[in-house]
C-alpha atoms as a PDB file:
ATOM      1  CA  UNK A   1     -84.626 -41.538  32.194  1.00  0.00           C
ATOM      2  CA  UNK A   2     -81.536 -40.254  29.872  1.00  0.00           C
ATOM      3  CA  UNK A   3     -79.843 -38.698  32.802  1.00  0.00           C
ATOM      4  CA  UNK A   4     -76.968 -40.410  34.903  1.00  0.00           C
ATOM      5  CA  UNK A   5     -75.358 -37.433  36.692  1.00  0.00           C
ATOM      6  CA  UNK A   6     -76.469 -33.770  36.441  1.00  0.00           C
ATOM      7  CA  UNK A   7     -74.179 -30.810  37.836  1.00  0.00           C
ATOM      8  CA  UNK A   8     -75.195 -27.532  38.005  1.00  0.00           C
ATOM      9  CA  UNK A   9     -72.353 -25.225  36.718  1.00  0.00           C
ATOM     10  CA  UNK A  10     -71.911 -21.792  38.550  1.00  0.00           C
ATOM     11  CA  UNK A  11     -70.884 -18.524  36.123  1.00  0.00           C
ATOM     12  CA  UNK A  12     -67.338 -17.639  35.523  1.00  0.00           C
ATOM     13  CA  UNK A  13     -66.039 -14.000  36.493  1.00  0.00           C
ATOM     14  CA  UNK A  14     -62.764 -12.580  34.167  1.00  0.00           C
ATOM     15  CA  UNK A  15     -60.838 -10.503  36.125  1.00  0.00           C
ATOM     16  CA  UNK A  16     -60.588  -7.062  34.061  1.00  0.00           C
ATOM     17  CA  UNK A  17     -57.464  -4.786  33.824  1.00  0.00           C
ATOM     18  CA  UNK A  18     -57.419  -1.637  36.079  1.00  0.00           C
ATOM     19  CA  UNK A  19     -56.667   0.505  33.359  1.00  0.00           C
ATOM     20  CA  UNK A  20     -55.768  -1.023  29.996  1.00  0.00           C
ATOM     21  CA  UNK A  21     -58.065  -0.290  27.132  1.00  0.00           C
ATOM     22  CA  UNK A  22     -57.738  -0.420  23.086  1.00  0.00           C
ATOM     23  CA  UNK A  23     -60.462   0.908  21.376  1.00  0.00           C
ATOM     24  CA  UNK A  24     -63.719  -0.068  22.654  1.00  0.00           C
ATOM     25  CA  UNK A  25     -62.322  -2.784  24.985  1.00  0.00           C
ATOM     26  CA  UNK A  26     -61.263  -3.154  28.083  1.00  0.00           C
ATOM     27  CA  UNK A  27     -58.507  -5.974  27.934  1.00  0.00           C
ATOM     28  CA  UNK A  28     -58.327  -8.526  31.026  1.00  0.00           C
ATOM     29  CA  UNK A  29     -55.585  -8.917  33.337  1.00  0.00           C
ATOM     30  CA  UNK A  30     -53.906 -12.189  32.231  1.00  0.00           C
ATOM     31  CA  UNK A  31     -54.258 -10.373  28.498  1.00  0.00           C
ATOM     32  CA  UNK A  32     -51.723  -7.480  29.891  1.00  0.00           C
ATOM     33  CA  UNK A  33     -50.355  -9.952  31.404  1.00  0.00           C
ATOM     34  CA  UNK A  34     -49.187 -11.853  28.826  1.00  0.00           C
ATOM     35  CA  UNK A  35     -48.479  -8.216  26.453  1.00  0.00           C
ATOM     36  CA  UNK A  36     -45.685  -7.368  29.201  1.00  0.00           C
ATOM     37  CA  UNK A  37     -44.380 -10.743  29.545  1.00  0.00           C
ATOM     38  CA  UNK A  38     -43.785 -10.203  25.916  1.00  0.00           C
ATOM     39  CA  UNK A  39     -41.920  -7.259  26.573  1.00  0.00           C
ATOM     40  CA  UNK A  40     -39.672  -8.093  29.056  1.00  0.00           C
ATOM     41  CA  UNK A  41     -36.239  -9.064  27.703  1.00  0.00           C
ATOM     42  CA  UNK A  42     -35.892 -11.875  30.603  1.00  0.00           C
ATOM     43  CA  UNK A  43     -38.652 -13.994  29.025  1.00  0.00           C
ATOM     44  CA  UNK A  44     -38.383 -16.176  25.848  1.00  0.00           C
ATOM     45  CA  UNK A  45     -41.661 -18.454  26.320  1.00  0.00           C
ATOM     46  CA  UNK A  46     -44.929 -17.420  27.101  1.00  0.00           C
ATOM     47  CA  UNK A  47     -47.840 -19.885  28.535  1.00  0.00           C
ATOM     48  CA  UNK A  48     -51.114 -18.468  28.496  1.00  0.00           C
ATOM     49  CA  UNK A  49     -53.695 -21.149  30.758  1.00  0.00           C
ATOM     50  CA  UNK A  50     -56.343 -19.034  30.558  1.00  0.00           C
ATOM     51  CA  UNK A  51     -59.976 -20.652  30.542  1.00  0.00           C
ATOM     52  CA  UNK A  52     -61.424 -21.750  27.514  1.00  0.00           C
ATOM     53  CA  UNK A  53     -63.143 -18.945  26.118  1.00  0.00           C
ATOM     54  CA  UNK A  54     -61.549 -16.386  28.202  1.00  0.00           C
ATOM     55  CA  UNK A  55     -59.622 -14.448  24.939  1.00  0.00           C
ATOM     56  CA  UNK A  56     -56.053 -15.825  24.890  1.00  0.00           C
ATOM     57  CA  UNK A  57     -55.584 -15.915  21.144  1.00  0.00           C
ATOM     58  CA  UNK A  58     -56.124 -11.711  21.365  1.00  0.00           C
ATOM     59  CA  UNK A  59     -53.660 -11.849  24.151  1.00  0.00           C
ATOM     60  CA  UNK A  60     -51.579 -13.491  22.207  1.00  0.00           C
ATOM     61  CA  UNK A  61     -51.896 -11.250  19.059  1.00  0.00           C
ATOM     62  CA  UNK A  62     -51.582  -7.739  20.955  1.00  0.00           C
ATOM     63  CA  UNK A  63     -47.987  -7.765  20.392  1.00  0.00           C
ATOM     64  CA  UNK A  64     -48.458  -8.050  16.520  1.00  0.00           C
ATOM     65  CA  UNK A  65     -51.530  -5.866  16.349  1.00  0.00           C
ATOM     66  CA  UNK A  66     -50.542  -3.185  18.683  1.00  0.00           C
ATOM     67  CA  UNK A  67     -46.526  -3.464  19.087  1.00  0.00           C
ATOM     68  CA  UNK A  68     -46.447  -4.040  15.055  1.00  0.00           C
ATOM     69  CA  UNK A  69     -44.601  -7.344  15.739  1.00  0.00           C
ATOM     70  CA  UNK A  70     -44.751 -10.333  12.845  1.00  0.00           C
ATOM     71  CA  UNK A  71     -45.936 -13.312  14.030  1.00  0.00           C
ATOM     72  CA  UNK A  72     -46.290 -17.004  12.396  1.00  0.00           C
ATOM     73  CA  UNK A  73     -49.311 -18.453  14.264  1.00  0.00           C
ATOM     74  CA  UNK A  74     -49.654 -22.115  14.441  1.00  0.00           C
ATOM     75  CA  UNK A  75     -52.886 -24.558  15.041  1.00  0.00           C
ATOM     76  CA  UNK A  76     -53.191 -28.356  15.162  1.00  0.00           C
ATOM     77  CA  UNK A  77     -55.921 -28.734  12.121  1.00  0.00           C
ATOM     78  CA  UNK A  78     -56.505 -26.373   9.260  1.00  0.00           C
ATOM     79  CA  UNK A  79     -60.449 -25.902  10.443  1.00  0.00           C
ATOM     80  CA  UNK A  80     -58.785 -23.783  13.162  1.00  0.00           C
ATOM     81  CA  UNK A  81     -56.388 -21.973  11.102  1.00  0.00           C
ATOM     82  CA  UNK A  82     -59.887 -21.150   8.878  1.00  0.00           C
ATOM     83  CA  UNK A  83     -61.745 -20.130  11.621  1.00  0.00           C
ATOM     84  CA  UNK A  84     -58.859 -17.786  13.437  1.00  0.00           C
ATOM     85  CA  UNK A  85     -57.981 -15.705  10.061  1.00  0.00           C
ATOM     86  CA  UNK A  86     -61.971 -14.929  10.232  1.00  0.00           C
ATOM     87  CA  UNK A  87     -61.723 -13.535  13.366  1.00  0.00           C
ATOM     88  CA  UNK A  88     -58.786 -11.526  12.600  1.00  0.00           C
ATOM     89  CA  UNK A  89     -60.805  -8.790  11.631  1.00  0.00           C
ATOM     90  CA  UNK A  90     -63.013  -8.628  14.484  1.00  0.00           C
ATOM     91  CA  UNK A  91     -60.023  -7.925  16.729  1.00  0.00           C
ATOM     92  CA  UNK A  92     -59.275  -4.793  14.046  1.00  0.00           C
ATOM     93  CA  UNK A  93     -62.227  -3.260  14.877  1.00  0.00           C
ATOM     94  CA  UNK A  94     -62.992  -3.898  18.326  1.00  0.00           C
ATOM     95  CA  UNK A  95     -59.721  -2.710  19.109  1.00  0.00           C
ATOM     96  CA  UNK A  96     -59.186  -0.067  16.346  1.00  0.00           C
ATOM     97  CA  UNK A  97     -56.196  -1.108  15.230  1.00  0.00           C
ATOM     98  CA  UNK A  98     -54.895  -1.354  11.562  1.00  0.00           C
ATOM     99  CA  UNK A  99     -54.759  -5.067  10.458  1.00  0.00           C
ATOM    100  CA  UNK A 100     -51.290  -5.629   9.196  1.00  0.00           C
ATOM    101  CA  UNK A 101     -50.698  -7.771   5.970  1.00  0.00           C
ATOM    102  CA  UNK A 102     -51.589 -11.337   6.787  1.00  0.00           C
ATOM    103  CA  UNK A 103     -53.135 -14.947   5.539  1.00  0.00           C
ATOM    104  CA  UNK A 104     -52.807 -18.766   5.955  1.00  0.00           C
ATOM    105  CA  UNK A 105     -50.349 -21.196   4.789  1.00  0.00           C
ATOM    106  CA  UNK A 106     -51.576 -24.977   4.916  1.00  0.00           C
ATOM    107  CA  UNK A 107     -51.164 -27.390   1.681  1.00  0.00           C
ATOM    108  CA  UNK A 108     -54.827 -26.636  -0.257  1.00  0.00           C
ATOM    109  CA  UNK A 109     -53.693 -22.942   0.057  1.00  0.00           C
ATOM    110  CA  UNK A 110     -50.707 -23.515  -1.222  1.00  0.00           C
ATOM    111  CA  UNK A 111     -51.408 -25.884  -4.456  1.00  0.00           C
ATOM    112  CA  UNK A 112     -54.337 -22.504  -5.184  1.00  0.00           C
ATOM    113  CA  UNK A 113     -51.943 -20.108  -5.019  1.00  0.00           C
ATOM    114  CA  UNK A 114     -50.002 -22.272  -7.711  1.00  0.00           C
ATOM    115  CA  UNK A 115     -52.726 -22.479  -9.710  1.00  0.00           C
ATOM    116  CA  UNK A 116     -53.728 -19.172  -9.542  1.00  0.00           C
ATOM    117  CA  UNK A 117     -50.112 -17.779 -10.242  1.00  0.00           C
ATOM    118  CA  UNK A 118     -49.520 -20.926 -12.504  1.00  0.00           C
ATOM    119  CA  UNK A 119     -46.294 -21.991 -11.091  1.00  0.00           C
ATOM    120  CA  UNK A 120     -45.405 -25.782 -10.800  1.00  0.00           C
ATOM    121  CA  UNK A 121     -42.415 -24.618  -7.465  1.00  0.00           C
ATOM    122  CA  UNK A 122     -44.738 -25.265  -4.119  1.00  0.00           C
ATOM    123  CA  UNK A 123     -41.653 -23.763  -2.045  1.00  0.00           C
ATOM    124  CA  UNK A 124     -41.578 -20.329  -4.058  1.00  0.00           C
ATOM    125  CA  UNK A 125     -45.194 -19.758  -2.953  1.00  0.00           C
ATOM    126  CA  UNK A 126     -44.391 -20.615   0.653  1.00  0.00           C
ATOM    127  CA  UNK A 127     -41.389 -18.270   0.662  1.00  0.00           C
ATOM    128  CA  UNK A 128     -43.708 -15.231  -0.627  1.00  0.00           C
ATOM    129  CA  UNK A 129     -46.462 -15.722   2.250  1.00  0.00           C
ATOM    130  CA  UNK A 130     -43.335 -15.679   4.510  1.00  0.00           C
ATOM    131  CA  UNK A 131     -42.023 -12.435   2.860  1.00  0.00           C
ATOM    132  CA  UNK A 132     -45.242 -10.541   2.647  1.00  0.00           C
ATOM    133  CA  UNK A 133     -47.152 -11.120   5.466  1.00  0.00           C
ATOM    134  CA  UNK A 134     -46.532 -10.070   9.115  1.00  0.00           C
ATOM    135  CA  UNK A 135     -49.115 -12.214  10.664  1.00  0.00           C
ATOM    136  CA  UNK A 136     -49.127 -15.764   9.241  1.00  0.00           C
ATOM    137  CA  UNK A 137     -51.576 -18.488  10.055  1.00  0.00           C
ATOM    138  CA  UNK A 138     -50.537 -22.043   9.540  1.00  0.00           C
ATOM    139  CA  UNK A 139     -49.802 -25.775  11.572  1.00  0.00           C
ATOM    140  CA  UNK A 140     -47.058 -26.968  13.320  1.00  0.00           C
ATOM    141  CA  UNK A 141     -46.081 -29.676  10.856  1.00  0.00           C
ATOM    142  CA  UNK A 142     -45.801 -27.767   7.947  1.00  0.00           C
ATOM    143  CA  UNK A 143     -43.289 -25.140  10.037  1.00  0.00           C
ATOM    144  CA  UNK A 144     -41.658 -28.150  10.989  1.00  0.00           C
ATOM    145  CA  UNK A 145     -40.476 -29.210   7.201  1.00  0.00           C
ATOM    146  CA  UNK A 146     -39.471 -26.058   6.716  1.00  0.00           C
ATOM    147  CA  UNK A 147     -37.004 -25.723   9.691  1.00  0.00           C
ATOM    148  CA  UNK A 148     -35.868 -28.969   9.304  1.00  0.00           C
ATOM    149  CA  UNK A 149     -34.654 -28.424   5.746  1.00  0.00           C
ATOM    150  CA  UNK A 150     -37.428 -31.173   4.493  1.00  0.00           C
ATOM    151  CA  UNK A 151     -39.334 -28.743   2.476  1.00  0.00           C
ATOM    152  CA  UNK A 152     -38.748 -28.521  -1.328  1.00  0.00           C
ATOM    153  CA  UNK A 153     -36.038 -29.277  -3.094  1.00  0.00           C
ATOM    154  CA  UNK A 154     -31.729 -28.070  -3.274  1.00  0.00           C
ATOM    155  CA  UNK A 155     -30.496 -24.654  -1.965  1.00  0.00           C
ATOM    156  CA  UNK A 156     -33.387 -22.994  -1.818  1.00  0.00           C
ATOM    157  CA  UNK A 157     -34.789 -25.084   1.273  1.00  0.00           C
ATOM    158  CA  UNK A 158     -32.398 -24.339   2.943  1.00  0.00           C
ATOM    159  CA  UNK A 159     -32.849 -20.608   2.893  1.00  0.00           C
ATOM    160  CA  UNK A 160     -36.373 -20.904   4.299  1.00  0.00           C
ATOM    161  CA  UNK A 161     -35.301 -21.516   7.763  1.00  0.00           C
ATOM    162  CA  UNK A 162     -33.387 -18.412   7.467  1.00  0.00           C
ATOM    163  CA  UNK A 163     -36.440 -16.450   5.801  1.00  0.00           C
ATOM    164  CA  UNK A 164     -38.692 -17.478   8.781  1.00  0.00           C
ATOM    165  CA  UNK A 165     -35.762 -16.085  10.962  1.00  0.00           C
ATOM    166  CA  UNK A 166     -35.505 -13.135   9.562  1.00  0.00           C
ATOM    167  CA  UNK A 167     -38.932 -11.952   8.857  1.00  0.00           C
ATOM    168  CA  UNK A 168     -40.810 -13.103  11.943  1.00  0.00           C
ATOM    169  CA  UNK A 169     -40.306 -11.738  15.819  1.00  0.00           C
ATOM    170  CA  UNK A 170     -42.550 -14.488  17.396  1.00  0.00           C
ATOM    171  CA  UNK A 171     -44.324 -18.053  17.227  1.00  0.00           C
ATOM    172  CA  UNK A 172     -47.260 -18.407  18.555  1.00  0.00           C
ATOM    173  CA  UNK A 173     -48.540 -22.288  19.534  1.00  0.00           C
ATOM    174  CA  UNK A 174     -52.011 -22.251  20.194  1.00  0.00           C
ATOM    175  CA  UNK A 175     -54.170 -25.453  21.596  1.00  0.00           C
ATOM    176  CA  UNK A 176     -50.940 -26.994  21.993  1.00  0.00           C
ATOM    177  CA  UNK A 177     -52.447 -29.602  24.620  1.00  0.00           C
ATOM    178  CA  UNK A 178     -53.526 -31.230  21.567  1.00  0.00           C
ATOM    179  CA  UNK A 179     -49.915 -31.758  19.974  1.00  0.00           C
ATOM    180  CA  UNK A 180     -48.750 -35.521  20.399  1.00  0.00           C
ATOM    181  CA  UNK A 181     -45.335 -36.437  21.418  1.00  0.00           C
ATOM    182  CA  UNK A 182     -43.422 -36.273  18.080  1.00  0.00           C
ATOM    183  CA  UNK A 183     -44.933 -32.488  17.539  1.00  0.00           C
ATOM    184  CA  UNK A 184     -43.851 -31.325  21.089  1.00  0.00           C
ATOM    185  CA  UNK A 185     -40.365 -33.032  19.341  1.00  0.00           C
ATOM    186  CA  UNK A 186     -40.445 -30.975  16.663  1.00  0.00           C
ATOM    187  CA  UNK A 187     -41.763 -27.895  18.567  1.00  0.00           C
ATOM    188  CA  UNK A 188     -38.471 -28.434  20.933  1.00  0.00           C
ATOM    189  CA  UNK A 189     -35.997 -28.339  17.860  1.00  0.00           C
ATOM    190  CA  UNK A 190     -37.226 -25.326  15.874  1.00  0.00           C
ATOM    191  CA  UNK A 191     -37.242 -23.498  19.356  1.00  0.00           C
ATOM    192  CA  UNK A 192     -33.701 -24.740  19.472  1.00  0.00           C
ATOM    193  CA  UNK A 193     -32.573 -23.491  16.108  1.00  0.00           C
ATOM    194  CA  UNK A 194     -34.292 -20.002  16.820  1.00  0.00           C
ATOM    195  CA  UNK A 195     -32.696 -19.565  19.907  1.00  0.00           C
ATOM    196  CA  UNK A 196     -29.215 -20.968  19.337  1.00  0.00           C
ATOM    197  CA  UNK A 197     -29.245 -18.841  15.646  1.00  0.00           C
ATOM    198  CA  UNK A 198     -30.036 -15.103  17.379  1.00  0.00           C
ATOM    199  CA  UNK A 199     -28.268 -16.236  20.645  1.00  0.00           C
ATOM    200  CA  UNK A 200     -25.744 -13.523  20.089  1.00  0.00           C
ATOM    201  CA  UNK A 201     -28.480 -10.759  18.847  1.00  0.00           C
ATOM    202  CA  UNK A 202     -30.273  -9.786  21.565  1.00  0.00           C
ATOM    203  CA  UNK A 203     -32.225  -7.362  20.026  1.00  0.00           C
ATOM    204  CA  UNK A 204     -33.223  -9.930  17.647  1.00  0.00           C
ATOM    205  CA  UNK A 205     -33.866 -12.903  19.783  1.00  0.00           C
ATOM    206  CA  UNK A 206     -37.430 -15.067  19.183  1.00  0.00           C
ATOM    207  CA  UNK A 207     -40.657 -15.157  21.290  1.00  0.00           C
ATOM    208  CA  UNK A 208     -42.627 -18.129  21.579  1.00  0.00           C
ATOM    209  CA  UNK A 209     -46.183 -18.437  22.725  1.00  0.00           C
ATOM    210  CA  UNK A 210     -47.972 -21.099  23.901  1.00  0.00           C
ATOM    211  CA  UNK A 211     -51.465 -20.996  24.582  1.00  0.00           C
ATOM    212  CA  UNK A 212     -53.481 -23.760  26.225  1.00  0.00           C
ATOM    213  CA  UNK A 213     -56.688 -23.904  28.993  1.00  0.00           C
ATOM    214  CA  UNK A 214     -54.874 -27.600  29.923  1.00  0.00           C
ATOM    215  CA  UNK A 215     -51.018 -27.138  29.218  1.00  0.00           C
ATOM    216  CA  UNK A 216     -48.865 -30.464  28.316  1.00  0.00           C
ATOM    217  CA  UNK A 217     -46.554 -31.157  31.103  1.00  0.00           C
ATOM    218  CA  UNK A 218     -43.931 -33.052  28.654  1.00  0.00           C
ATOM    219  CA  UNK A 219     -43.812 -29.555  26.832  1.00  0.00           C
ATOM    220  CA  UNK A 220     -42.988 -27.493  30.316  1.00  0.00           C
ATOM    221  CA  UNK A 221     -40.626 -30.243  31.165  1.00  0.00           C
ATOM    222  CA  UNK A 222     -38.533 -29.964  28.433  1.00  0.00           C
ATOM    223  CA  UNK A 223     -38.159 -25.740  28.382  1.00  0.00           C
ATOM    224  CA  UNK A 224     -37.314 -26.227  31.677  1.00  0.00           C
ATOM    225  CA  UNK A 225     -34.481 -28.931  30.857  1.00  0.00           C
ATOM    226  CA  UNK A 226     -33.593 -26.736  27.470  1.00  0.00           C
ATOM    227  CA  UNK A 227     -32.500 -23.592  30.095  1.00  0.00           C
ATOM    228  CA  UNK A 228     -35.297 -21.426  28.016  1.00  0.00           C
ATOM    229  CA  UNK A 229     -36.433 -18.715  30.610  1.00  0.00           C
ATOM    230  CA  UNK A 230     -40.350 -19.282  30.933  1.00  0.00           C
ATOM    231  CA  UNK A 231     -43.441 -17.189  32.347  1.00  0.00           C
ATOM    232  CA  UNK A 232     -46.514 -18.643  33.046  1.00  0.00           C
ATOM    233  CA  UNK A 233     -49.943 -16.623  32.592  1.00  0.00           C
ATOM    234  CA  UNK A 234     -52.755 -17.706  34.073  1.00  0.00           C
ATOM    235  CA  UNK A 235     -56.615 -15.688  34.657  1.00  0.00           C
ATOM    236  CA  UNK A 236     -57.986 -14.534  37.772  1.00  0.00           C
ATOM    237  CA  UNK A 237     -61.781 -15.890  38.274  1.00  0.00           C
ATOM    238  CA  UNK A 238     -64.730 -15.741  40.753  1.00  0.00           C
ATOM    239  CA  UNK A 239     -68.415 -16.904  40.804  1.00  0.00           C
ATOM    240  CA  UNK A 240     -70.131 -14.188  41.612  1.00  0.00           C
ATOM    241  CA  UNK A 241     -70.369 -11.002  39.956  1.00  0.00           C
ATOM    242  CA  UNK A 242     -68.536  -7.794  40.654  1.00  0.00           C
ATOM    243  CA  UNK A 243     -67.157  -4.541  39.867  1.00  0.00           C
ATOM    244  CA  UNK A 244     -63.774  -4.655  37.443  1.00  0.00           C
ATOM    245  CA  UNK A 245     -64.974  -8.366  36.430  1.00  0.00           C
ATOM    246  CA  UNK A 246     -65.743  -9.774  33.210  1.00  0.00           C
ATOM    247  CA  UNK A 247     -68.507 -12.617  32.958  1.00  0.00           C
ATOM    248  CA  UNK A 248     -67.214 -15.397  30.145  1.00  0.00           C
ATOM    249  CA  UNK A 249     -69.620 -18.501  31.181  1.00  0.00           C
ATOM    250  CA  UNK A 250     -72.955 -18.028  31.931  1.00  0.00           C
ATOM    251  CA  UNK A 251     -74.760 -20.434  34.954  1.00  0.00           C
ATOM    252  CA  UNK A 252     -75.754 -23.768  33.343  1.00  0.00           C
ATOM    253  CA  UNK A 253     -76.852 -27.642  34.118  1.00  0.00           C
ATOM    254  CA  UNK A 254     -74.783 -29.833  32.640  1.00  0.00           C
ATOM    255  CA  UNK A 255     -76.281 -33.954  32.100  1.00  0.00           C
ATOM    256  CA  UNK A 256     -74.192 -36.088  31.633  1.00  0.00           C
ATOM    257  CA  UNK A 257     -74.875 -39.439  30.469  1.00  0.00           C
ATOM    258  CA  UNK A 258     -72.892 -43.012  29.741  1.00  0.00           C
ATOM    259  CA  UNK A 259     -71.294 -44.186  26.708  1.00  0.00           C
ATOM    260  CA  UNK A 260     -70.011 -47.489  25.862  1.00  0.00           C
ATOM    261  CA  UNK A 261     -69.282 -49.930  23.548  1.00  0.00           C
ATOM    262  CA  UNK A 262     -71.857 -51.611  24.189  1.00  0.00           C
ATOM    263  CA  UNK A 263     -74.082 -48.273  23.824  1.00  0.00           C
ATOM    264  CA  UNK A 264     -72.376 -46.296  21.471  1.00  0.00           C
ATOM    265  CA  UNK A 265     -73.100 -43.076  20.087  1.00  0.00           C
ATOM    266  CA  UNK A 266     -75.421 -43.927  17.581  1.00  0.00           C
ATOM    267  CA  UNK A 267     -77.701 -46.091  19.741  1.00  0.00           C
ATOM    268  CA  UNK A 268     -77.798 -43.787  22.229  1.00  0.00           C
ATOM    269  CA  UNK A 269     -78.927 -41.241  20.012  1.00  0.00           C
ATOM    270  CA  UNK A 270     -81.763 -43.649  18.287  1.00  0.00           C
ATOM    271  CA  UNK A 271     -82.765 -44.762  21.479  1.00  0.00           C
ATOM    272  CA  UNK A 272     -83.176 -41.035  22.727  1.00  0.00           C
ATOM    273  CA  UNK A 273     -84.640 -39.048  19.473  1.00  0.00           C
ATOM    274  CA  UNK A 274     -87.931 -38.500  21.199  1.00  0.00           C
ATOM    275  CA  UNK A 275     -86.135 -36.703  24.025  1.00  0.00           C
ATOM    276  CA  UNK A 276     -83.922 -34.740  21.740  1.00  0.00           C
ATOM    277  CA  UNK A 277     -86.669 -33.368  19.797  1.00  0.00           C
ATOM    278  CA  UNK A 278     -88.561 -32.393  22.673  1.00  0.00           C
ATOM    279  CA  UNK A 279     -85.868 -30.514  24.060  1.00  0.00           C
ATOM    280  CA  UNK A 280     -85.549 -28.686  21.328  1.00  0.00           C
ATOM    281  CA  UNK A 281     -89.633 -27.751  20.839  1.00  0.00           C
ATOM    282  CA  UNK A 282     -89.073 -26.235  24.546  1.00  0.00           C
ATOM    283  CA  UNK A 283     -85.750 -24.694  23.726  1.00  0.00           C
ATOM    284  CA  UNK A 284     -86.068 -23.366  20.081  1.00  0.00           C
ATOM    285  CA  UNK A 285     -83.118 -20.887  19.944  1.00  0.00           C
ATOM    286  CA  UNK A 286     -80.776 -23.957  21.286  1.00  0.00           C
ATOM    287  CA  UNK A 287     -78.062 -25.433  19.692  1.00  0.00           C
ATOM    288  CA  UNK A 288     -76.516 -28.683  19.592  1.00  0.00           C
ATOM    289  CA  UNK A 289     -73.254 -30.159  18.702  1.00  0.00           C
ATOM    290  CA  UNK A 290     -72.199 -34.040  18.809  1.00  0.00           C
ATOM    291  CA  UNK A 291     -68.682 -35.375  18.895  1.00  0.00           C
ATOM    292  CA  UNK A 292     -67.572 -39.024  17.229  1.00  0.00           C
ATOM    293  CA  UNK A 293     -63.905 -39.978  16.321  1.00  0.00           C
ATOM    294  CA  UNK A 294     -65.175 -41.214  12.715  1.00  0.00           C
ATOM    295  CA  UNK A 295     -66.165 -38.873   9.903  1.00  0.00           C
ATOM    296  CA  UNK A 296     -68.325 -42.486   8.505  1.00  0.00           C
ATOM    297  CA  UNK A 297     -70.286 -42.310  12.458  1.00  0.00           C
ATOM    298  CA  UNK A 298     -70.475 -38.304  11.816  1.00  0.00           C
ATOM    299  CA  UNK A 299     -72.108 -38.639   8.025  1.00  0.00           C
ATOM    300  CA  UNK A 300     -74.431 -41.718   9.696  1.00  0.00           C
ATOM    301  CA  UNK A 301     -75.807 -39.993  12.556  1.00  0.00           C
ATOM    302  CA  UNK A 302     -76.558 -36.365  10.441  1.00  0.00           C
ATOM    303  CA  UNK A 303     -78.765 -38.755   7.922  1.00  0.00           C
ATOM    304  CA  UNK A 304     -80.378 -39.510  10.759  1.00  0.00           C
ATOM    305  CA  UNK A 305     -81.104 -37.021  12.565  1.00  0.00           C
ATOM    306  CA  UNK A 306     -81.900 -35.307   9.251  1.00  0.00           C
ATOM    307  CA  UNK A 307     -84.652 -37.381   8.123  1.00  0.00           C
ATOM    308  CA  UNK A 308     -86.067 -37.402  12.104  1.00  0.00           C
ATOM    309  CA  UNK A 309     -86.382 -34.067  12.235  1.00  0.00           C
ATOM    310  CA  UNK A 310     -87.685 -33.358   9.314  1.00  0.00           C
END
């Protein structure tokens, strides 16, 4: 028997907005939520904890799509920053709202661009993504060089910092849970070089997002110690269905079974094949997806379960 402890998972209930629509949709509370914390000239960070799955990147966009706000958005890998600009889009139409200009920034972007505009100067394709686009996709490290004055070479890098500055009203930090303690670091100084450069423009001052189903409490320690003014977002949820509620996770049983090193992954999986398939000749529309640490486990257990199934 494969099983060592099964729970059976009850549905999740959004609450929805009274009256806040765009377009075809009918935003949820902790998405207005998080649009009027924007707003208000008492907040400088944002924290969104909504549940996984519960649309917290669109509450963090609304500002940019529907306020016309510019916005450098930051994820931990480049697969997300992929995956988020494709959905960009999808937010345009649900919500019928003009996309403004916008793309990605992360290194293999950058060394095409070169290529394709056949200039050898990395930083002079990085400073026109930051001039002509309102809504910027990119990671935390890379904005990190450039604030710190540790990207490209003589004057020039040190006018980025200012570009960003100057052409962006908000940062948005999404799965930040994820960031280790030298990012949160880094996260903490370029909030401090924002805030301490428009200090004295009000009008002008930064907002900074952060967006995260399990927050980091090193990160909320250190606004708090840093005297930046902080509102926390979170969703309102029930089990059971009901009017002015949203469902975002269906009922489900959830197995969950033992892994060590003396069973790892890959035995597990070799010892359980028969199972697998037959799950999958009862449940032919399912899908599957299985996590490892190593790409070499990853490639392994694919050629497996490749030639099994086949």
């Amino acid at each position: 028997m494969m099983t060592t402890l099964g729970l059976h998972i009850l549905p999740v209930f959004s609450q929805l907005h009274a009256s806040f629509t765009l377009g075809n949709v009918r935003l949820l509370t902790h998405q207005v939520d998080t649009l009027n914390a924007f707003n208000d000239a008492d907040v400088d960070v944002i924290i969104n904890t909504a549940m996984t799955g519960d649309g917290k990147s669109l509450a963090a966009y609304l500002a940019a799509l529907c306020d016309g706000k510019s916005v450098v958005a930051m994820y931990p890998t480049n697969e997300l920053i992929v995956d988020q600009y494709a959905a960009l889009p999808r937010y345009s139409q649900q919500l019928q709202v003009r996309l403004p200009a916008c793309d990605t920034m992360y290194s293999e972007k950058i060394t095409q661009l070169m290529r394709m505009h056949d200039t050898m100067v990395r930083l002079e394709e990085v400073r026109k993504l930051l001039m002509r686009n309102k809504l910027l996709l990119t990671n935390p490290d890379l904005l990190h060089l450039i604030m710190s004055h540790q990207y490209g070479w003589g004057h020039l890098r040190k006018e980025l910092p200012v570009t960003v500055g100057s052409y962006f009203d908000y940062f948005l930090f999404d799965e930040f849970h994820v960031f280790g303690v030298p990012q949160v670091i880094a996260v903490m100084n370029m909030l401090g070089y924002l805030m301490t450069g428009y200090r004295d423009k009000p009008h002008e001052r930064k907002k900074f997002v952060f967006l995260s189903a399990t927050p980091n409490p090193l990160l909320a320690r250190f606004l708090e110690q840093g005297g930046l003014r902080t509102r926390q977002i979170m969703g309102c949820y029930r089990s059971s269905a009901g009017e002015g509620y949203r469902c975002i996770l269906q009922t489900c049983d959830l197995a969950l079974h033992e892994i060590s090193q003396e069973l790892p992954t890959e035995l597990w999986v070799e010892e359980h094949l028969a199972e697998i398939h037959g799950f999958f000749q009862k449940y032919r529309a399912s899908k599957a997806a299985i996590l490892v640490s190593s790409v070499a486990t990853a490639r392994r257990l694919y050629a497996r379960l490749k030639a099994y199934f086949e």
